[in-house]
Protein backbone atom coordinates (compact mmCIF):
# COMPACT_ATOMS: atom_id res chain seq x y z
CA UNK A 1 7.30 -8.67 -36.41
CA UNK A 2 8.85 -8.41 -33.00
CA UNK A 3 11.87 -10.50 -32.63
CA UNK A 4 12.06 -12.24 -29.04
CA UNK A 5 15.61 -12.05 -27.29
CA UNK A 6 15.37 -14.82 -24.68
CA UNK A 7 13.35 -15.01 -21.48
CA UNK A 8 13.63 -12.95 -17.86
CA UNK A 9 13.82 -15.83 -16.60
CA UNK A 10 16.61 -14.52 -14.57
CA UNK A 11 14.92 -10.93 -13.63
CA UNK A 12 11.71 -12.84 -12.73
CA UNK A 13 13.50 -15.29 -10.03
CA UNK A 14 15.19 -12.22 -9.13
CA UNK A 15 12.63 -10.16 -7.87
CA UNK A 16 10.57 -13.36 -6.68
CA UNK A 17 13.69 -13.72 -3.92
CA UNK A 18 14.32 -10.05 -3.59
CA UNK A 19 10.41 -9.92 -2.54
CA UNK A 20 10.24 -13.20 -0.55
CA UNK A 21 13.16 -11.76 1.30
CA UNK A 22 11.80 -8.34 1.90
CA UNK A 23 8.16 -9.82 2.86
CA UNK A 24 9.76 -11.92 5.66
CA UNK A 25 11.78 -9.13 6.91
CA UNK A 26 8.56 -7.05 7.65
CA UNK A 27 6.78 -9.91 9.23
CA UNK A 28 9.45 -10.81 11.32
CA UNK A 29 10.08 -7.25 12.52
CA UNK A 30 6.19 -6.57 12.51
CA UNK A 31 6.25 -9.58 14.98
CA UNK A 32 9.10 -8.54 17.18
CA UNK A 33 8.21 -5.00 18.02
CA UNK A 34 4.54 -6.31 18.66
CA UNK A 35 6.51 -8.71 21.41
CA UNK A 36 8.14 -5.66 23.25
CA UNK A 37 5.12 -4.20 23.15
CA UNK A 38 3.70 -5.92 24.96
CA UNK A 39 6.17 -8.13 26.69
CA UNK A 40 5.59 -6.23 29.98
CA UNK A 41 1.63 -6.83 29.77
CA UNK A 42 2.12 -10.48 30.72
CA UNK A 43 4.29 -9.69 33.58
CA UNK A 44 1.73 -7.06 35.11
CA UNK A 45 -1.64 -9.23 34.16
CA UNK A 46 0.45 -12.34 36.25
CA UNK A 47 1.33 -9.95 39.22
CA UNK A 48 -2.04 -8.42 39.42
CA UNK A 49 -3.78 -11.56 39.37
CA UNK A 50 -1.77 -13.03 42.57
């Protein structure tokens, strides 16, 4: 029989932070280089509209 050693209780929280972290990272640089996209569409759709 295999003989258990403990949990990963510690690896497992781990990479659940190490992941949450990295997931928000991408999102929240996805979201800002989709803003200076297109930051200067708004300015020209409000000018061309007066």
């Amino acid at each position: 029989m295999s003989q258990h050693h403990g949990t990963d209780k510690k690896a497992a929280m781990t990479g659940f932070v190490v992941t949450a972290v990295l997931l928000f990272l991408m999102a929240f640089t996805i979201v800002k280089l989709t803003n200076a996209k297109y930051a200067g569409a708004s300015s020209e759709h409000t000018e061309a509209t007066k």
